[in-house]
Protein backbone atom coordinates (compact mmCIF):
# COMPACT_ATOMS: atom_id res chain seq x y z
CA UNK A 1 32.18 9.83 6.10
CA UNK A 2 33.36 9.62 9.80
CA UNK A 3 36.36 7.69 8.15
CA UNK A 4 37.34 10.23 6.23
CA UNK A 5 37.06 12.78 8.99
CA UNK A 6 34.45 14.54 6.85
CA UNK A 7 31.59 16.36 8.49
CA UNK A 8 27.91 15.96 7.14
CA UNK A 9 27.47 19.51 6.90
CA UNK A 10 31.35 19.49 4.69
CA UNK A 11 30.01 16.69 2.52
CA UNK A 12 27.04 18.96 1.76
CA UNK A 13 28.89 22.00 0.99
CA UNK A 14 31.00 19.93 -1.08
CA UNK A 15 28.26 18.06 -3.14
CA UNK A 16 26.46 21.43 -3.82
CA UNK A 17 22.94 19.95 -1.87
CA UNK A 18 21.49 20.69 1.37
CA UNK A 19 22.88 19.64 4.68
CA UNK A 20 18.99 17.60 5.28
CA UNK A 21 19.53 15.88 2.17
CA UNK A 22 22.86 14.27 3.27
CA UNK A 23 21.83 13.94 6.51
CA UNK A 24 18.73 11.77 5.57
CA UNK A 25 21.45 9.53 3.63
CA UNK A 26 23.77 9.82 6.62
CA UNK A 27 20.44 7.97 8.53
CA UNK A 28 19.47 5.79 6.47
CA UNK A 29 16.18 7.59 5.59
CA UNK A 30 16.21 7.63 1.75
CA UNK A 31 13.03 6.83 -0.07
CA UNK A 32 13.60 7.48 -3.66
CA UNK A 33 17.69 7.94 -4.82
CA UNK A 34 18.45 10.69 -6.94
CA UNK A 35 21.29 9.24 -9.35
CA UNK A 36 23.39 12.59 -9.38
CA UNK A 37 23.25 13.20 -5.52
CA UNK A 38 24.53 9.65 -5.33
CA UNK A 39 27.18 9.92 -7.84
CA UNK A 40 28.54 13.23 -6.59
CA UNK A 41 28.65 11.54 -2.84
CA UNK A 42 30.62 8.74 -4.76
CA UNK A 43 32.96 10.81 -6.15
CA UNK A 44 33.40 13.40 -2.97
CA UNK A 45 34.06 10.16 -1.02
CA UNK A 46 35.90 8.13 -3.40
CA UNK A 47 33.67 5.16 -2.80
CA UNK A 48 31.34 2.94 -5.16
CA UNK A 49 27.99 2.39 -5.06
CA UNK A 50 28.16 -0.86 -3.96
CA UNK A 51 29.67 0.87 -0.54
CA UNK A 52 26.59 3.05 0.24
CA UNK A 53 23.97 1.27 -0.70
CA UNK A 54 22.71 -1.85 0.43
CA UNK A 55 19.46 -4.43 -0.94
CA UNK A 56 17.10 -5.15 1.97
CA UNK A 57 14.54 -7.41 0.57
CA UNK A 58 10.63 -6.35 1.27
């Protein structure tokens, strides 16, 4: 996001959520992924999924 000179509060506005909901993915403090947040961020972004999210074994 800060690559692409995009606010959190923009990326919001832009994916049609709330600002909390991109700013818990902005911290790192997603629980449960909802598959259309994260393909709307994807497309917004023009990234993969592969760039946001990351396996971190138990």
């Amino acid at each position: 996001m800060d690559q692409r000179g995009m606010t959190r509060n923009e990326l919001a506005k832009s994916i049609h959520t709330r600002f909390e909901v991109v700013d818990k993915w902005y911290r790192g403090d997603v629980s449960k992924i909802d598959l259309d947040i994260l393909a709307r961020i994807c497309y917004v972004m023009g990234c993969t999924v592969e760039e946001l999210l990351v396996y971190e074994a138990p």
